[in-house]
N, C-alpha and C. Protein backbone atom coordinates (compact mmCIF):
# COMPACT_ATOMS: atom_id res chain seq x y z
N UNK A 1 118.17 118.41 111.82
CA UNK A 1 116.75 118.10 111.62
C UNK A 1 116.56 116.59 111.56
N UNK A 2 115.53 115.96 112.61
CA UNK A 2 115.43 114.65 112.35
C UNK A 2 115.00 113.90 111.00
N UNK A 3 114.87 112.73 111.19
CA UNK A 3 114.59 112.47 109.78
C UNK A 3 113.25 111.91 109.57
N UNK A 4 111.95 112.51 108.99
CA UNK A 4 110.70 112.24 109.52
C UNK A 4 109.97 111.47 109.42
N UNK A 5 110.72 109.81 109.32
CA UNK A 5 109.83 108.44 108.92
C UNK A 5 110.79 107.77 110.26
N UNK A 6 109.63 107.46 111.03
CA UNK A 6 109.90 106.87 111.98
C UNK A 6 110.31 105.70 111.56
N UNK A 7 110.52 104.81 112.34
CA UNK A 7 111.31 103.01 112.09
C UNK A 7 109.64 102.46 112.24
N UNK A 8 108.70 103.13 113.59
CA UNK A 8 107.60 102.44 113.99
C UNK A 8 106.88 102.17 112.58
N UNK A 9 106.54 103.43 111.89
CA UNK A 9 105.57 103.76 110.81
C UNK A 9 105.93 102.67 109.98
N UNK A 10 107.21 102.19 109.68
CA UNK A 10 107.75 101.49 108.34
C UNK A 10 107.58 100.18 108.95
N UNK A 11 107.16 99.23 109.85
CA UNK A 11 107.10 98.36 110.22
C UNK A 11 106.08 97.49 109.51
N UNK A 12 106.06 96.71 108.88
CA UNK A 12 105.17 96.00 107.99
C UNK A 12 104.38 95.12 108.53
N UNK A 13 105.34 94.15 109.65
CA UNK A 13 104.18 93.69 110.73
C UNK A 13 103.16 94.05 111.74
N UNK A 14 103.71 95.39 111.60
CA UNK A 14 102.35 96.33 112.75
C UNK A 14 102.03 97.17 111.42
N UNK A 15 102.00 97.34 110.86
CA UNK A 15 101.35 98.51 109.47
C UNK A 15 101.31 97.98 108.68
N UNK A 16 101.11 96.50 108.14
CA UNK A 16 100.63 95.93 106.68
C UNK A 16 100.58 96.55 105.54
N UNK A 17 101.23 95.67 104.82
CA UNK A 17 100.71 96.04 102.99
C UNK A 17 99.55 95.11 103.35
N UNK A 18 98.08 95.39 103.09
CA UNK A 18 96.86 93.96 102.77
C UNK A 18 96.80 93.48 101.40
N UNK A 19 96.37 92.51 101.73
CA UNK A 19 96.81 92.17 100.30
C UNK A 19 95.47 92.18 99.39
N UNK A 20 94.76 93.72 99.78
CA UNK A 20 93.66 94.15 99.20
C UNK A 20 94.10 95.54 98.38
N UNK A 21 95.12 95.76 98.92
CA UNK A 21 96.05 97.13 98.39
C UNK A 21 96.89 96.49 96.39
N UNK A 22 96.21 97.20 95.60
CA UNK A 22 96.64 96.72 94.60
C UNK A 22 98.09 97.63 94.07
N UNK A 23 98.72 97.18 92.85
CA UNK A 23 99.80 98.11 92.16
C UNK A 23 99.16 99.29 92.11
N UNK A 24 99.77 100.47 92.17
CA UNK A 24 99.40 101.84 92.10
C UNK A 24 99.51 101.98 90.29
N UNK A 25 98.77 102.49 89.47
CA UNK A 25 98.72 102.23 87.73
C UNK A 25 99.92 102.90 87.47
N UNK A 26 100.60 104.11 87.53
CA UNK A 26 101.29 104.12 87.46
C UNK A 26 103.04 103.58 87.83
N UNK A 27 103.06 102.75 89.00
CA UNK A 27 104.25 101.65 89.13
C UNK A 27 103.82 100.93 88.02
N UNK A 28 102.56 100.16 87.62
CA UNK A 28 102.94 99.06 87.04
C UNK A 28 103.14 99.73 85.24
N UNK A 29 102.63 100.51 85.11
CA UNK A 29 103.01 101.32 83.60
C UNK A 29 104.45 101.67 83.65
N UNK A 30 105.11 102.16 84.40
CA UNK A 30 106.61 102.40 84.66
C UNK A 30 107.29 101.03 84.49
N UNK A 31 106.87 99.79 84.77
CA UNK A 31 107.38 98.44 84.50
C UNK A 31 107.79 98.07 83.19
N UNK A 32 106.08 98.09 82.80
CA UNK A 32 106.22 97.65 81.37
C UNK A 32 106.63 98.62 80.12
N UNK A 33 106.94 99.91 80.78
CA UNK A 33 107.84 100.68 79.69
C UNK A 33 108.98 100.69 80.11
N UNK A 34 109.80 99.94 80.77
CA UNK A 34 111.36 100.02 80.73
C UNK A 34 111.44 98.13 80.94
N UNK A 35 110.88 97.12 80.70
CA UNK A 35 110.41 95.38 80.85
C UNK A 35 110.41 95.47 79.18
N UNK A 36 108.88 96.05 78.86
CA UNK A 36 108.97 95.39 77.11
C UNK A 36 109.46 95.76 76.68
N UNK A 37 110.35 96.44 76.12
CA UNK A 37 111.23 96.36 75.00
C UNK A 37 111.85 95.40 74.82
N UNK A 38 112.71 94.48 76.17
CA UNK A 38 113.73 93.39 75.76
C UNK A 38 113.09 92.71 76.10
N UNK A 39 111.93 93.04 77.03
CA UNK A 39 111.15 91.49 76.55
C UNK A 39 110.80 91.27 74.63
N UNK A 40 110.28 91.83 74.54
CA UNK A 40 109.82 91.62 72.79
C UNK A 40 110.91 91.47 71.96
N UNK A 41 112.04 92.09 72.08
CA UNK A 41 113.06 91.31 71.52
C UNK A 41 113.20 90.21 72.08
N UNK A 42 113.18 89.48 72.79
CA UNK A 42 113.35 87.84 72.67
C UNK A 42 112.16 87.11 72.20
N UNK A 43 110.80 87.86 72.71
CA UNK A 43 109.80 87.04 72.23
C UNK A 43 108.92 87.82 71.93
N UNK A 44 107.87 87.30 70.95
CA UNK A 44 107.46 88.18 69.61
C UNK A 44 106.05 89.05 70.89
N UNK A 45 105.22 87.86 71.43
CA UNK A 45 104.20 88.09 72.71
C UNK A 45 104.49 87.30 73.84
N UNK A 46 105.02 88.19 74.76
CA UNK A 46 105.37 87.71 75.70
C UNK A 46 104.66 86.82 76.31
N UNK A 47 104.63 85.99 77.12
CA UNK A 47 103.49 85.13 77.94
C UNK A 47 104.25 85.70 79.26
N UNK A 48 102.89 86.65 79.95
CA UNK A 48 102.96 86.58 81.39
C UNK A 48 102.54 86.20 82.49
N UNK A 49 102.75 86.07 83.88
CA UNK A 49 102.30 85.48 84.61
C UNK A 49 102.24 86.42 85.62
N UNK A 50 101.19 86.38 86.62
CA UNK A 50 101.36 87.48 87.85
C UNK A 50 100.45 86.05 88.65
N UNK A 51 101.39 85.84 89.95
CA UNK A 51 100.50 84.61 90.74
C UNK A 51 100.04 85.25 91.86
N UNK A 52 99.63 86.25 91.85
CA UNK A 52 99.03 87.23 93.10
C UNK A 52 98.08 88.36 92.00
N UNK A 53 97.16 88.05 90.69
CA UNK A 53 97.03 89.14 90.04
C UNK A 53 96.00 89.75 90.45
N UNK A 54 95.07 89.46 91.53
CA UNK A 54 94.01 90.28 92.11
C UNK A 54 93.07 90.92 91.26
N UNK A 55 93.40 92.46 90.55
CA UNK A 55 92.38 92.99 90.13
C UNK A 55 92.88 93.35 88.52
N UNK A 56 94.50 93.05 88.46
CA UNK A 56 95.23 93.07 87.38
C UNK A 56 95.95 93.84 86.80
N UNK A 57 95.98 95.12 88.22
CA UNK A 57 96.70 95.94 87.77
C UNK A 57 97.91 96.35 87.44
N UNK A 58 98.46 95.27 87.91
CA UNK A 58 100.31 94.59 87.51
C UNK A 58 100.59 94.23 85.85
N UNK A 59 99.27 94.08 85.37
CA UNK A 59 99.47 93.17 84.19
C UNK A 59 98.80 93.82 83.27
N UNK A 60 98.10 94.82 83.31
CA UNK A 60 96.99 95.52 82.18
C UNK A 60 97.80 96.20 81.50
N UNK A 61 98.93 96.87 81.79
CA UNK A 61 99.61 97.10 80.86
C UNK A 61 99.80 96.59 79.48
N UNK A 62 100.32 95.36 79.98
CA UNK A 62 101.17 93.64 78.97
C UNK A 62 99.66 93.50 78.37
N UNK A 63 98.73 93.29 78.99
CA UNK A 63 97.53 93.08 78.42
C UNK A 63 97.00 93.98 77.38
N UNK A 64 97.11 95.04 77.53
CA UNK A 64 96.69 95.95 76.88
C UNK A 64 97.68 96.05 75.34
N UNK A 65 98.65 95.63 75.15
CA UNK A 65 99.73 95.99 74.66
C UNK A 65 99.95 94.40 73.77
N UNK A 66 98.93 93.32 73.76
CA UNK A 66 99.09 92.19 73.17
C UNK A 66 99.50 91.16 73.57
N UNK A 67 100.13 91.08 75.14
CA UNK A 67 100.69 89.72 75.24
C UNK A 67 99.65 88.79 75.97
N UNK A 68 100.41 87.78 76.31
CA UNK A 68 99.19 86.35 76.77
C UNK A 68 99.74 86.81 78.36
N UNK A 69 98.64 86.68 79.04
CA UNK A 69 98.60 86.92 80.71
C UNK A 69 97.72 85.96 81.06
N UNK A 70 98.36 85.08 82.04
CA UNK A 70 98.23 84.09 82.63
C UNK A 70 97.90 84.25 84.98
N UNK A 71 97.09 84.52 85.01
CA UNK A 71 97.05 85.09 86.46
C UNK A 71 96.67 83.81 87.48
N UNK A 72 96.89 83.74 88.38
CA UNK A 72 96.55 83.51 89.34
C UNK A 72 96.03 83.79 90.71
N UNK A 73 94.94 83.72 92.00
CA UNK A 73 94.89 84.35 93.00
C UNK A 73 93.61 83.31 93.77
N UNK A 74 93.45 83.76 95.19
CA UNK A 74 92.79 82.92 95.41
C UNK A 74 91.30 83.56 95.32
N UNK A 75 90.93 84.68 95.02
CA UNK A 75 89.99 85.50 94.90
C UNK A 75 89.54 85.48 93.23
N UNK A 76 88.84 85.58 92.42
CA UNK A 76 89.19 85.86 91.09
C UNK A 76 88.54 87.35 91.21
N UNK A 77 89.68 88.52 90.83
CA UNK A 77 88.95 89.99 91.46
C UNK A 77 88.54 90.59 89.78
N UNK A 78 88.61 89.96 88.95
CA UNK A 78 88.30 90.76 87.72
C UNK A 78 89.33 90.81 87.16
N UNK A 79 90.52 90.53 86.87
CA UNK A 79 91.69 90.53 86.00
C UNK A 79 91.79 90.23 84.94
N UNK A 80 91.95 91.21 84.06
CA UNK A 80 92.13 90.31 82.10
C UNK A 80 92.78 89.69 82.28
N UNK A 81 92.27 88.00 82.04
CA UNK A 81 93.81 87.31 81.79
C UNK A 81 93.33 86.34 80.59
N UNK A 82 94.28 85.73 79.58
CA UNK A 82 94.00 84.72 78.78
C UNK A 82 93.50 83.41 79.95
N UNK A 83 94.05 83.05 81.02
CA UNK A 83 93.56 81.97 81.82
C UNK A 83 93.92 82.32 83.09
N UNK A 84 92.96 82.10 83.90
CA UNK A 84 93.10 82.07 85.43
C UNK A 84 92.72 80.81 86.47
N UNK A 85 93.37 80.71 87.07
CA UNK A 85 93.66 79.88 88.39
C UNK A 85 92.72 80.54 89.43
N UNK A 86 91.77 79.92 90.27
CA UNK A 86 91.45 80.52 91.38
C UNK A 86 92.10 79.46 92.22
N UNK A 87 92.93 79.74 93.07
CA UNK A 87 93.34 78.69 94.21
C UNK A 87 94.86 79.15 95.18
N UNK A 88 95.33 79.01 95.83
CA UNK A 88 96.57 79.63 96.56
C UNK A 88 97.99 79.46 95.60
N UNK A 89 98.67 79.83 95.55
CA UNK A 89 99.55 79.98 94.40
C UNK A 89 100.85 79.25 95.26
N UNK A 90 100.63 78.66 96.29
CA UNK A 90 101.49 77.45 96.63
C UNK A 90 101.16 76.27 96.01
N UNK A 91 99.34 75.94 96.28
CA UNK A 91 99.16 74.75 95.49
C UNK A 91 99.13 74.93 93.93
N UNK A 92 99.20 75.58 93.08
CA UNK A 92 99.16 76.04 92.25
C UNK A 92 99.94 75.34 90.95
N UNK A 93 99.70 74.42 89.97
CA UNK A 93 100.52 73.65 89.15
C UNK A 93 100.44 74.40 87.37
N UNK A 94 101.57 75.20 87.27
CA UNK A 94 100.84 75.46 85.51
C UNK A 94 101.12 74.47 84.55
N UNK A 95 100.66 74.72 83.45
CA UNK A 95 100.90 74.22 82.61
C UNK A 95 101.28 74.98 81.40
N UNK A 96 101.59 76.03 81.33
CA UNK A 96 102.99 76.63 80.94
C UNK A 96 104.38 77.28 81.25
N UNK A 97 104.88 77.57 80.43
CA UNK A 97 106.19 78.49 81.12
C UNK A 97 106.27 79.87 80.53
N UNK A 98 106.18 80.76 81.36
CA UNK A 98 106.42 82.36 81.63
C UNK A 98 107.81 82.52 80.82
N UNK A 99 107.33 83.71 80.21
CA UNK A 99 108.38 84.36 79.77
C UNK A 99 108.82 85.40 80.73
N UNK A 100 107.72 85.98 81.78
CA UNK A 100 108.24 87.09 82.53
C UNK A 100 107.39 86.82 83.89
N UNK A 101 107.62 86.54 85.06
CA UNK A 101 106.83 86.57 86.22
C UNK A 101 106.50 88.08 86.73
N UNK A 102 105.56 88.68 87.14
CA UNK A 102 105.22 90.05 87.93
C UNK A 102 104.51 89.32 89.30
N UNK A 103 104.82 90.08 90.50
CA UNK A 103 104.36 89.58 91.25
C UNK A 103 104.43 91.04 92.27
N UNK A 104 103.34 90.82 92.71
CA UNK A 104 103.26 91.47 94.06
C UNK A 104 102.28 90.98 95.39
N UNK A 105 102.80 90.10 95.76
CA UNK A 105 101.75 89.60 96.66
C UNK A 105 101.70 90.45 98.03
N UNK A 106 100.33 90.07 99.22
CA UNK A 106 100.42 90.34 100.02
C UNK A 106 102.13 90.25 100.54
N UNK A 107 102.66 91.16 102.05
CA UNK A 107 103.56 91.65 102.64
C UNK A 107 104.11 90.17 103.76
N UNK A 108 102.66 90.26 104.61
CA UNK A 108 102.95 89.57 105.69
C UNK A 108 101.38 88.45 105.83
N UNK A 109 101.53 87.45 106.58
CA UNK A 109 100.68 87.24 107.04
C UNK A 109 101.07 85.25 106.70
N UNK A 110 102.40 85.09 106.20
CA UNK A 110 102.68 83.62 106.19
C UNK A 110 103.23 82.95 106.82
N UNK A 111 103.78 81.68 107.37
CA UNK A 111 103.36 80.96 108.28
C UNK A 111 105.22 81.94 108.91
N UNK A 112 105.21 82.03 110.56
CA UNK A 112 106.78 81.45 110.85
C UNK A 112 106.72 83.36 110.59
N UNK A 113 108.13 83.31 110.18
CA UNK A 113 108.77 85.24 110.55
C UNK A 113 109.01 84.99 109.08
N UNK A 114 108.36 84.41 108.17
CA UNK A 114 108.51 84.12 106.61
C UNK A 114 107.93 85.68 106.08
N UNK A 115 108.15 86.38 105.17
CA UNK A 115 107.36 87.10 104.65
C UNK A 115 106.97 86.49 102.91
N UNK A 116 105.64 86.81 102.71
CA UNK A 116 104.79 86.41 102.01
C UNK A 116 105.53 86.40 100.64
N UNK A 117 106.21 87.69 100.35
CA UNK A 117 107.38 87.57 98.92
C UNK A 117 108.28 86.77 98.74
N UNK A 118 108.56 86.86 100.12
CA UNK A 118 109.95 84.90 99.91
C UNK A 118 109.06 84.08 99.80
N UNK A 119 107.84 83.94 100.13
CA UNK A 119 107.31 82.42 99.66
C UNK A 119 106.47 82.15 98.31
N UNK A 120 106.39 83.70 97.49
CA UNK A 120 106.21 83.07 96.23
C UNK A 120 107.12 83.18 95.64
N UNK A 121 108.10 83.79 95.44
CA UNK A 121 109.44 83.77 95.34
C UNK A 121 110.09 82.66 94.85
N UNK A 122 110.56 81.93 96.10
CA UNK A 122 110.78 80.21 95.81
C UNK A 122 109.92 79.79 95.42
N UNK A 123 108.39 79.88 95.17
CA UNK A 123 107.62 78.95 94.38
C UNK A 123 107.81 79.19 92.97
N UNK A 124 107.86 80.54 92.64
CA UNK A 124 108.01 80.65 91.18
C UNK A 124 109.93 80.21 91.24
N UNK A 125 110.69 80.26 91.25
CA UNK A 125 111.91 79.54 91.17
C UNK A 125 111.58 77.70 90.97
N UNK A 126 110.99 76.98 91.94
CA UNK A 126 110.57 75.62 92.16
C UNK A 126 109.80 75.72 90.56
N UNK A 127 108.68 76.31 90.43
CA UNK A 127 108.24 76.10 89.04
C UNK A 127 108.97 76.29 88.05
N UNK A 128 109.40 77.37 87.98
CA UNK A 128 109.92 77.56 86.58
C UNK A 128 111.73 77.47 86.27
N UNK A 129 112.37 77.67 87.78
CA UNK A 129 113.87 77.31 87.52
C UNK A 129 114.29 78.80 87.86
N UNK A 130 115.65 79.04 88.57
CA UNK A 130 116.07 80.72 89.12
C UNK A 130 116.35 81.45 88.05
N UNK A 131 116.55 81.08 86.60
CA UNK A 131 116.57 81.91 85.87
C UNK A 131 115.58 82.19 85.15
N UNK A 132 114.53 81.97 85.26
CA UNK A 132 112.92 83.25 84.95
C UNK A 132 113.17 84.20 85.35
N UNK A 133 112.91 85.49 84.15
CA UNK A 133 112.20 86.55 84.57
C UNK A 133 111.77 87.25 85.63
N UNK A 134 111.90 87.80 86.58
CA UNK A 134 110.87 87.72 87.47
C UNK A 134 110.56 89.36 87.99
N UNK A 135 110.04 89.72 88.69
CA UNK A 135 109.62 91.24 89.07
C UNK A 135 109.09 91.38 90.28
N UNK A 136 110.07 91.49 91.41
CA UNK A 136 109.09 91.35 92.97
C UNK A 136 109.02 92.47 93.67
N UNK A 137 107.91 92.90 93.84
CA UNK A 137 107.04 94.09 95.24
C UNK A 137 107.32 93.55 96.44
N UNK A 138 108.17 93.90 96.87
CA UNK A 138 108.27 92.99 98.35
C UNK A 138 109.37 94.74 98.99
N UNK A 139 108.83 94.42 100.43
CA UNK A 139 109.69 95.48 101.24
C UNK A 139 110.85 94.98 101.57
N UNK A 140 111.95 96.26 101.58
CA UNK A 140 113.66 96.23 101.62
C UNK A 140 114.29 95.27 103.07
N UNK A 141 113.40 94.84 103.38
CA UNK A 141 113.39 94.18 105.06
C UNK A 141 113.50 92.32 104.17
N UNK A 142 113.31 92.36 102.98
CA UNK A 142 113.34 90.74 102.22
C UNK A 142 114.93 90.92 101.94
N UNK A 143 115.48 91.89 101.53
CA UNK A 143 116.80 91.66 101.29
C UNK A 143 118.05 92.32 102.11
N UNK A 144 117.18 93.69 102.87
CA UNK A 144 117.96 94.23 103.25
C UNK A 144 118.77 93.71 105.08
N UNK A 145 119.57 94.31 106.27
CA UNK A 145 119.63 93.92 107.26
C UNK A 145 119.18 92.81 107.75
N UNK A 146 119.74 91.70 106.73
CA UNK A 146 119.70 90.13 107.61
C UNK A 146 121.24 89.70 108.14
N UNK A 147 121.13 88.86 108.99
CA UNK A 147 122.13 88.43 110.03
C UNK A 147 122.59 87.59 109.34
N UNK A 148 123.98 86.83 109.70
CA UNK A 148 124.57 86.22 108.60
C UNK A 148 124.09 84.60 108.68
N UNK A 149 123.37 84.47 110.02
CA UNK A 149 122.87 83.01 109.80
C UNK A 149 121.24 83.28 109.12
N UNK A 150 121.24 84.00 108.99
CA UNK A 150 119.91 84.11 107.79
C UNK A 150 119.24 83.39 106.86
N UNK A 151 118.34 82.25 106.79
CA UNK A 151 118.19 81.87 106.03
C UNK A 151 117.88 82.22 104.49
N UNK A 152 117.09 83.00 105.37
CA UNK A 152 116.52 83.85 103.61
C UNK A 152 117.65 84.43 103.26
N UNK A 153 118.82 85.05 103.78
CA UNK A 153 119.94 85.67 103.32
C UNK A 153 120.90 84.77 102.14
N UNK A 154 121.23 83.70 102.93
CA UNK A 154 121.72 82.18 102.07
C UNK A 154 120.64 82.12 100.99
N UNK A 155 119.47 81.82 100.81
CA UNK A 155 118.74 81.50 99.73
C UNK A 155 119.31 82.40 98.92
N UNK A 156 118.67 83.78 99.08
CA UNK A 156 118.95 84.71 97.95
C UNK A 156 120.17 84.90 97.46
N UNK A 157 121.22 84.28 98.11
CA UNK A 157 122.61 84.07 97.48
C UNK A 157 122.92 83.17 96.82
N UNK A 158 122.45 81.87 97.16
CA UNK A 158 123.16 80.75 96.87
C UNK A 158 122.12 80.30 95.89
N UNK A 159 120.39 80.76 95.45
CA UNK A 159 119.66 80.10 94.61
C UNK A 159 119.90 80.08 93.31
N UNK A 160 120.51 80.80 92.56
CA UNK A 160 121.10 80.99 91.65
C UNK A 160 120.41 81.74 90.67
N UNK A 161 119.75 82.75 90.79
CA UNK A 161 118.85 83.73 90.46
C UNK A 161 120.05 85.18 90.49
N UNK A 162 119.94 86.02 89.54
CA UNK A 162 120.80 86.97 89.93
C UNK A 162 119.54 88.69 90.15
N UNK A 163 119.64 89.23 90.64
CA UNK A 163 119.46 90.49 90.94
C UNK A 163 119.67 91.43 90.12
N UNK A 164 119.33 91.81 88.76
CA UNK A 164 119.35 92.34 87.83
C UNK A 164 119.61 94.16 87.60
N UNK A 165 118.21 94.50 88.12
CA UNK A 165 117.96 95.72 88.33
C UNK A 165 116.90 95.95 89.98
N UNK A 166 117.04 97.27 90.18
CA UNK A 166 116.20 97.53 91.96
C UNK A 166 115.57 98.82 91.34
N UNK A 167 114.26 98.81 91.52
CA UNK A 167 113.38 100.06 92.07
C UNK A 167 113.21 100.53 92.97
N UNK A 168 113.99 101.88 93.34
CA UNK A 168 113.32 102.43 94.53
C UNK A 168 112.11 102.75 94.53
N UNK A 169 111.11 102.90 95.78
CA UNK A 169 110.02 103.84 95.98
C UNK A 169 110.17 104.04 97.16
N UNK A 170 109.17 105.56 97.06
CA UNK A 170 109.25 106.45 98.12
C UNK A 170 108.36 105.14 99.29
N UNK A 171 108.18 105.55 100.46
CA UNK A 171 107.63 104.74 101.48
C UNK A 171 105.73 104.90 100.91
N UNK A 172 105.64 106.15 100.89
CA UNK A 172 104.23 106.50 100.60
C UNK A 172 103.26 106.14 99.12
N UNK A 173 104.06 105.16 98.65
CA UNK A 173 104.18 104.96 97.03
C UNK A 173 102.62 103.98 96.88
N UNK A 174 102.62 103.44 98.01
CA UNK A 174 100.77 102.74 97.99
C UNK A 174 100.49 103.08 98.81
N UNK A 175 99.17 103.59 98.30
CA UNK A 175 98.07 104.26 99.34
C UNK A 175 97.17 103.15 100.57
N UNK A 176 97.65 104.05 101.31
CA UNK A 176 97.05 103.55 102.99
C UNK A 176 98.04 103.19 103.68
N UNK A 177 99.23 103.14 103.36
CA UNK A 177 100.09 102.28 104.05
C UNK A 177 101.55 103.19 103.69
N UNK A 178 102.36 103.37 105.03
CA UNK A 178 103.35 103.69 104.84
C UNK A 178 104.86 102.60 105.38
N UNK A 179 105.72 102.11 104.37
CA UNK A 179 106.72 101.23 104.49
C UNK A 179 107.81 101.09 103.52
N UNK A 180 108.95 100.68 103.95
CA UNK A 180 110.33 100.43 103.13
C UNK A 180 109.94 99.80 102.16
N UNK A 181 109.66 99.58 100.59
CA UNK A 181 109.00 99.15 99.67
C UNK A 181 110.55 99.19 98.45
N UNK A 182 110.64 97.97 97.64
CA UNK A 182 111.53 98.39 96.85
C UNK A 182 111.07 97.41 95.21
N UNK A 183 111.21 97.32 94.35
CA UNK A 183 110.85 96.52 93.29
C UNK A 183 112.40 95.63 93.11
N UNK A 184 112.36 94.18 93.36
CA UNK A 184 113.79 93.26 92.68
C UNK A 184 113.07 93.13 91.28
N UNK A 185 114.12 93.09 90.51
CA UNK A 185 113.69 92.65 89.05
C UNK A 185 115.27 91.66 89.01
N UNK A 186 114.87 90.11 89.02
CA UNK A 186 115.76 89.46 88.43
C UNK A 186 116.05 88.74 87.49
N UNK A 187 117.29 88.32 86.61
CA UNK A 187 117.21 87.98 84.97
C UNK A 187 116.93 88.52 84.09
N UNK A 188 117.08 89.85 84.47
CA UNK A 188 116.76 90.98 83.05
C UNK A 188 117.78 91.54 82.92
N UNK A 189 118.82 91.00 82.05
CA UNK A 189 120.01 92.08 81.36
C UNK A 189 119.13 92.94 80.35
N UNK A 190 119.91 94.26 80.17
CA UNK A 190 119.90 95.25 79.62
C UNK A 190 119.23 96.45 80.56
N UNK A 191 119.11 96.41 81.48
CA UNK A 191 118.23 97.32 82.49
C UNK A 191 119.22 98.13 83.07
N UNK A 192 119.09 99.40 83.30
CA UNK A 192 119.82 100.03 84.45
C UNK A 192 120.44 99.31 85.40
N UNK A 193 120.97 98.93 86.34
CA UNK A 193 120.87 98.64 87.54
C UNK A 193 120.60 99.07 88.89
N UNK A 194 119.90 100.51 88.97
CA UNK A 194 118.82 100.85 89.70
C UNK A 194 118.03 102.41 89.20
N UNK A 195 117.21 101.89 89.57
CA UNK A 195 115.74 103.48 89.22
C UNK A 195 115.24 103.91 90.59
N UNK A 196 115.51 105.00 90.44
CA UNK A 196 114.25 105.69 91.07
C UNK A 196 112.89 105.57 90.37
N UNK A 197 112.09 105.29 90.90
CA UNK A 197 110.41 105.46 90.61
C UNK A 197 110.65 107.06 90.08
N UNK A 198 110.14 107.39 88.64
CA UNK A 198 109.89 108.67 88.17
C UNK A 198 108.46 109.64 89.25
N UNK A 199 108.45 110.91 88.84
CA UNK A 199 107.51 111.85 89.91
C UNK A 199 106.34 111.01 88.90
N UNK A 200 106.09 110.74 87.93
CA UNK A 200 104.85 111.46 87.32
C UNK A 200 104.35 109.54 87.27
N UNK A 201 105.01 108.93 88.13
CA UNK A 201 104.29 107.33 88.26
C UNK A 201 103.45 107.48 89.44
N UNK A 202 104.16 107.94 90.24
CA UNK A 202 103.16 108.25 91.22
C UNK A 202 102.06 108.77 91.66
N UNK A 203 101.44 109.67 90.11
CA UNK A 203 100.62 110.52 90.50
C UNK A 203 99.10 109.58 90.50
């Protein structure tokens, strides 16, 4: 029996994540119940950051739950945050430091065969240093089957950021769009080192 996800369907440059497509509530509730706990053991309220937070659904959790959320986007879509940035999150300068980055930005659409997660990626690294926190939505095509002169392959090796824990999700896991989708979470000891997305996040 074949296997019934074509290669075409999963193609991100012909089938987009937009970057109007927000966290599904349940991914980002599945975060912050296996994230806060050791976050709050190190710090009493976390200070978070999401530099793609759109409508905030990455972060309402943390929000909801007491900590300081710090967002950024170039839209301001309604997001609880203690302070927001409206402006591109390249030019983007804070003036604090994150205890935990969440990020899910748009897929595709940056300059070159770059995808949009490697380039906030290294920006939050450039800001805050490779050992932040961090939590990236980006499809398995950012880490997975690169060639060995790869640039992005070398970065993610040599930046000095480690790879902590991986979320799988199913392809169908955001609505409208079907693609290889995986969650990196890096600098978080105490985590599994990989999850399946539970049934009942998805619903």
């Amino acid at each position: 029996m074949p296997y019934p996800i074509s290669v075409k369907t999963n193609d991100y440059r012909k089938n987009p994540k937009r970057s109007d497509i927000y966290t599904p509530v349940g991914v980002a509730q599945f975060l912050y119940d296996i994230l806060s706990p050791i976050m709050r053991r190190a710090w009493n309220v976390p200070v978070v950051f999401d530099p793609a937070v759109g409508s905030g659904r990455l972060t309402d959790p943390w929000y909801d739950n007491g900590c300081c959320i710090h967002g950024c986007d170039m839209i301001d879509a309604g997001a609880r945050c203690h302070s927001f940035d409206e402006c591109r999150f390249e030019e983007f300068n804070p003036n604090f430091d994150p205890d935990i980055v969440l990020c899910n930005s748009p897929f595709n659409g940056a300059e070159g065969r770059h995808l949009y997660p490697e380039v906030f990626l290294r920006r939050i690294f450039d800001l805050f240093g490779p050992k932040v926190p961090t939590v990236l939505i980006c499809p398995m095509g950012m880490r997975l089957n690169q060639k060995k002169s790869s640039g992005r392959w070398k970065w993610l090796r040599d930046c000095g950021a480690k790879i902590t824990s991986i979320v799988s999700l199913p392809t169908n896991a955001f609505p409208g769009v079907d693609f290889h989708v995986e969650i990196l979470i890096f600098n978080v000891p105490g985590l599994q080192s990989h999850y399946f997305l539970p049934e009942e996040a998805l619903c």
